[in-house]
C-alpha atoms as a PDB file:
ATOM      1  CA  UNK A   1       4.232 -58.325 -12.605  1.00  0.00           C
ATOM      2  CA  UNK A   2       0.579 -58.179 -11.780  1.00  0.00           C
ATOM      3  CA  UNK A   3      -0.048 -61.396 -13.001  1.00  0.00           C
ATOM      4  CA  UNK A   4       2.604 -62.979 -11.156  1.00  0.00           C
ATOM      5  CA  UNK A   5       0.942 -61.598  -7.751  1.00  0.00           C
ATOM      6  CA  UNK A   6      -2.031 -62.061  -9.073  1.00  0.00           C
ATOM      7  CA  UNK A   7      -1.538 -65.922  -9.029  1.00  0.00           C
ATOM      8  CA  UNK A   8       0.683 -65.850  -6.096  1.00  0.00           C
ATOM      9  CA  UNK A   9      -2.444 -63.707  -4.439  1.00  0.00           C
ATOM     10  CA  UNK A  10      -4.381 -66.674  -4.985  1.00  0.00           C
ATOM     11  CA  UNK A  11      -2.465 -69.557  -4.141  1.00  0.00           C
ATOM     12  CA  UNK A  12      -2.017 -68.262  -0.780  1.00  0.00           C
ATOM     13  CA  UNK A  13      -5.490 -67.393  -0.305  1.00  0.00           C
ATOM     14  CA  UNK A  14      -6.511 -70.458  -1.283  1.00  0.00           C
ATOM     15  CA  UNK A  15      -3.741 -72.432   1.349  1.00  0.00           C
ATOM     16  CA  UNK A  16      -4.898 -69.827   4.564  1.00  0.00           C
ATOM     17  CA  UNK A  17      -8.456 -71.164   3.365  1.00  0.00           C
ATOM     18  CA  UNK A  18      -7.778 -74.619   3.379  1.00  0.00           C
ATOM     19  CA  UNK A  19      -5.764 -74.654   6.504  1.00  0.00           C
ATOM     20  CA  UNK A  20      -9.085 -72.912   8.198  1.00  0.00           C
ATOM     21  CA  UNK A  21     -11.448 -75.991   6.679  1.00  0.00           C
ATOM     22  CA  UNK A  22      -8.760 -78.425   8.218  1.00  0.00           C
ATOM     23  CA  UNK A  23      -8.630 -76.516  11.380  1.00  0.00           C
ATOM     24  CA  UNK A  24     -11.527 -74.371  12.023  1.00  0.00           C
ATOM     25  CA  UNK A  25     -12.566 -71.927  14.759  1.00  0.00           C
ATOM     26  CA  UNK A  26     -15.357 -72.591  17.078  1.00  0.00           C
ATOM     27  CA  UNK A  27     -17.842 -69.470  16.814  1.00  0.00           C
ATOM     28  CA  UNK A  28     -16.852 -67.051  20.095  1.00  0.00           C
ATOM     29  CA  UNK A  29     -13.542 -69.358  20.414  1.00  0.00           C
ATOM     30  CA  UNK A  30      -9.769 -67.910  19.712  1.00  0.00           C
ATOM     31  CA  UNK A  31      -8.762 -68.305  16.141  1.00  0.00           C
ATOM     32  CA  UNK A  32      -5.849 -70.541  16.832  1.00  0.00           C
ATOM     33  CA  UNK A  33      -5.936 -71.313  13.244  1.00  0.00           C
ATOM     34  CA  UNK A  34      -5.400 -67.783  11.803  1.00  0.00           C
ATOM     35  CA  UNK A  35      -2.835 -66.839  14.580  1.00  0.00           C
ATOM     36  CA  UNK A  36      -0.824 -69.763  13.445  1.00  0.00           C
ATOM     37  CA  UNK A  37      -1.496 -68.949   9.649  1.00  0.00           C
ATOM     38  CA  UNK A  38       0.046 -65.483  10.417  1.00  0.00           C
ATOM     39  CA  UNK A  39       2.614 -66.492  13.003  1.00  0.00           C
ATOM     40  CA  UNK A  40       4.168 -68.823  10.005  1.00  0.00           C
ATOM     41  CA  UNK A  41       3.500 -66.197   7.068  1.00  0.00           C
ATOM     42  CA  UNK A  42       5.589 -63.324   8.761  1.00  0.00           C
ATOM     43  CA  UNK A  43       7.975 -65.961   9.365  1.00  0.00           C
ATOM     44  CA  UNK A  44       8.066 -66.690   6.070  1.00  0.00           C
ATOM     45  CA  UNK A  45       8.347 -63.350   5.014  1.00  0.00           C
ATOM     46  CA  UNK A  46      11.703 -62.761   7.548  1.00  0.00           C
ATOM     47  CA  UNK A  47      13.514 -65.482   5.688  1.00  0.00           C
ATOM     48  CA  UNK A  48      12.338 -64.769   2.336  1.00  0.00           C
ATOM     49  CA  UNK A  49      13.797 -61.190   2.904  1.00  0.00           C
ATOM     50  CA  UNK A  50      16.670 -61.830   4.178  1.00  0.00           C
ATOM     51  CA  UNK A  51      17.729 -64.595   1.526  1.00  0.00           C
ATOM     52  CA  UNK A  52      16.594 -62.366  -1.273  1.00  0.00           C
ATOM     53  CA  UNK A  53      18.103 -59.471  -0.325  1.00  0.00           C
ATOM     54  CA  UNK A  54      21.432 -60.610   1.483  1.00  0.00           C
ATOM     55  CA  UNK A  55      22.157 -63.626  -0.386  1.00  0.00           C
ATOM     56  CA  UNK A  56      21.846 -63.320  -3.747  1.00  0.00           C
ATOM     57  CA  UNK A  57      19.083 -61.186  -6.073  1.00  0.00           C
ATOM     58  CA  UNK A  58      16.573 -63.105  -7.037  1.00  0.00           C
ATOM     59  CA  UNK A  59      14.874 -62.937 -10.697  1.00  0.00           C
ATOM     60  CA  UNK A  60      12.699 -59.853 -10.616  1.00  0.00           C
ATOM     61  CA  UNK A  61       9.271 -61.543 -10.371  1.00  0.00           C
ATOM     62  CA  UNK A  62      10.135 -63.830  -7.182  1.00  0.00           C
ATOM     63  CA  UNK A  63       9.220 -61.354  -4.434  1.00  0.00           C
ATOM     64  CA  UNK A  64       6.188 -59.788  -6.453  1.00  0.00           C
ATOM     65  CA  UNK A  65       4.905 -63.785  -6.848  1.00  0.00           C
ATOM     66  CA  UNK A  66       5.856 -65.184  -3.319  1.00  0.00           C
ATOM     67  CA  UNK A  67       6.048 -61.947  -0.800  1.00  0.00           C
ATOM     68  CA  UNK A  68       3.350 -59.757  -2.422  1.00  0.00           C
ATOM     69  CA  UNK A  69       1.551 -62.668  -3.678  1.00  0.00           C
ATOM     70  CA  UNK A  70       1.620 -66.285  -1.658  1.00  0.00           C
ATOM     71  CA  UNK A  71       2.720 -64.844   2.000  1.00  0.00           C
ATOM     72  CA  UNK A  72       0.137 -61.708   1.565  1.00  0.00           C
ATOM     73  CA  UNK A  73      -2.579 -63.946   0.110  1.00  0.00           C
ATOM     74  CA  UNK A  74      -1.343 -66.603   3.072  1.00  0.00           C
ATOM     75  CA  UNK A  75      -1.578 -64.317   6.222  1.00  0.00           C
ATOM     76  CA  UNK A  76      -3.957 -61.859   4.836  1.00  0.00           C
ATOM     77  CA  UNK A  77      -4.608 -58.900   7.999  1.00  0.00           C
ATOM     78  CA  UNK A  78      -8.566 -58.111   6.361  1.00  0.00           C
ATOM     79  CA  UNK A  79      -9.269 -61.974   7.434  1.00  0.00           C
ATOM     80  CA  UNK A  80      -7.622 -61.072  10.681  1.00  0.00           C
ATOM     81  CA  UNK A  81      -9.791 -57.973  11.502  1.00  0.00           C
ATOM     82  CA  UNK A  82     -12.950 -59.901  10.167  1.00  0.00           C
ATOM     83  CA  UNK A  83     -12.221 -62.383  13.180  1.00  0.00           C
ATOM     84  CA  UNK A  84     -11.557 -59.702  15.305  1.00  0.00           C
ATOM     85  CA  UNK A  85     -15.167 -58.010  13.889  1.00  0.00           C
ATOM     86  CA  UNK A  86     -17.282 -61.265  14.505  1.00  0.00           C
ATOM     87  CA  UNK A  87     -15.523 -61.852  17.821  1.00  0.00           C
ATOM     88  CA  UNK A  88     -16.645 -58.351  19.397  1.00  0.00           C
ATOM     89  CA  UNK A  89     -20.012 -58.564  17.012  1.00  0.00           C
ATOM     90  CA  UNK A  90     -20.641 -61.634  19.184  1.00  0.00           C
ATOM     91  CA  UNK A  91     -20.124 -60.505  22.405  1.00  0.00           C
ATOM     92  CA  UNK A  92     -16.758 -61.626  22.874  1.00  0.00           C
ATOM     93  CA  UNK A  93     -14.711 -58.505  23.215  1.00  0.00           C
ATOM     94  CA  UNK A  94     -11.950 -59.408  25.618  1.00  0.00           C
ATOM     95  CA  UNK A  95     -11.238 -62.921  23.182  1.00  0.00           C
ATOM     96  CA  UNK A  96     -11.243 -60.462  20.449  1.00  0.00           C
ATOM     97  CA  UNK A  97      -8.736 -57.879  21.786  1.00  0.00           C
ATOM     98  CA  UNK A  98      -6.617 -60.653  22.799  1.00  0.00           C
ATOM     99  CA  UNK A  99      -6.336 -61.747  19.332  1.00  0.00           C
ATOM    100  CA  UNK A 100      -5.949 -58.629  18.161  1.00  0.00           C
ATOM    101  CA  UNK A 101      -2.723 -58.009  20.153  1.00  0.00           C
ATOM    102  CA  UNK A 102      -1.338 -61.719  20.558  1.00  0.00           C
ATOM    103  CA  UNK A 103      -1.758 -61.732  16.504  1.00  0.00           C
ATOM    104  CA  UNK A 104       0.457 -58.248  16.773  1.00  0.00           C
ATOM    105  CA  UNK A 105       3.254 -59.424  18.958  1.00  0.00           C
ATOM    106  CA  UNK A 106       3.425 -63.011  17.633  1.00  0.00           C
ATOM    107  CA  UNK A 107       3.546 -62.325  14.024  1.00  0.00           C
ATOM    108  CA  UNK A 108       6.477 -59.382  14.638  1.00  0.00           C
ATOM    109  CA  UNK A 109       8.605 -61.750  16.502  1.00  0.00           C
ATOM    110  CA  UNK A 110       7.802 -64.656  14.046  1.00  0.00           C
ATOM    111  CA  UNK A 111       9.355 -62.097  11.585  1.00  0.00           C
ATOM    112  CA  UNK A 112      12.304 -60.639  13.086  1.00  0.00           C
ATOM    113  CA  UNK A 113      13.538 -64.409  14.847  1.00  0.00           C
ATOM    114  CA  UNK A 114      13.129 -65.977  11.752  1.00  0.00           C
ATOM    115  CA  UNK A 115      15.189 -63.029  10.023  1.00  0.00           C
ATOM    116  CA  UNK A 116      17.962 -63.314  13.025  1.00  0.00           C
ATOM    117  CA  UNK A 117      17.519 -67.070  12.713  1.00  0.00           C
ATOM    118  CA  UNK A 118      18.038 -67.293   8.612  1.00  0.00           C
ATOM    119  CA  UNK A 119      21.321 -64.565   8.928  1.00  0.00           C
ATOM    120  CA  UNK A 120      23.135 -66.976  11.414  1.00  0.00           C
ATOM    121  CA  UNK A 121      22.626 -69.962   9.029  1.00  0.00           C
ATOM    122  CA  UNK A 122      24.236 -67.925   6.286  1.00  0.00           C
ATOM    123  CA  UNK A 123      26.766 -66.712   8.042  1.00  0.00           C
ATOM    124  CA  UNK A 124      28.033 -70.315   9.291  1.00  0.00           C
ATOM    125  CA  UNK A 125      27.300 -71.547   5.493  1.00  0.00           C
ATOM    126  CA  UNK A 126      24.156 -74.011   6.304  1.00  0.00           C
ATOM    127  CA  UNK A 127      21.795 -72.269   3.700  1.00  0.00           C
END
């Protein structure tokens, strides 16, 4: 089990980190880049939840590898405060509070429409 989200752990660390090199954040600009990465993780997470728990159990080591593991390695929330931390650090307090509640809001609804979104496609059979 730990081994499994071990390695999960760090594949999605290692994706969040790449998608910042690809796309990265201006120093005092909004991080677009982890917003997004945590938007799409929480997403994630909804449908992974829903599929694994109303559709069929998985094998005990998928959620441990890809919930625990890749989507909490993926939209880490330490990575989040440390933007929020460099933003204020830098004089850029209102940017950072912003992100600190637009990350919030955006990442529950990414999770619960997602979730609403991957129940309707099993109930009309498109899963």
């Amino acid at each position: 089990m730990l081994a499994v989200t071990a390695l999960g752990g760090g594949l999605g660390a290692a994706a969040r980190y790449g998608a910042e090199l690809l796309w990265p954040t201006a120093p005092g600009a909004f991080p677009w880049t982890m917003l997004e990465i945590n938007a799409a993780g929480c997403a994630m997470f909804g449908v992974l939840m829903v599929v694994s728990s109303e559709v069929r159990a998985p094998h005990r080591l998928v959620r441990p590898f890809f919930g625990t593991g890749v989507l909490g390695g993926f939209t880490t929330f330490s990575a989040y405060v440390g933007d929020i931390r460099r933003l204020v650090g830098q004089g850029h307090a209102t940017t950072g509070m912003a992100f600190l509640v637009l990350t919030l809001v955006v990442s529950l609804a990414a999770a619960w429409s997602a979730s609403a979104v991957t129940r309707r496609l099993i109930a009309r059979g498109l899963t």
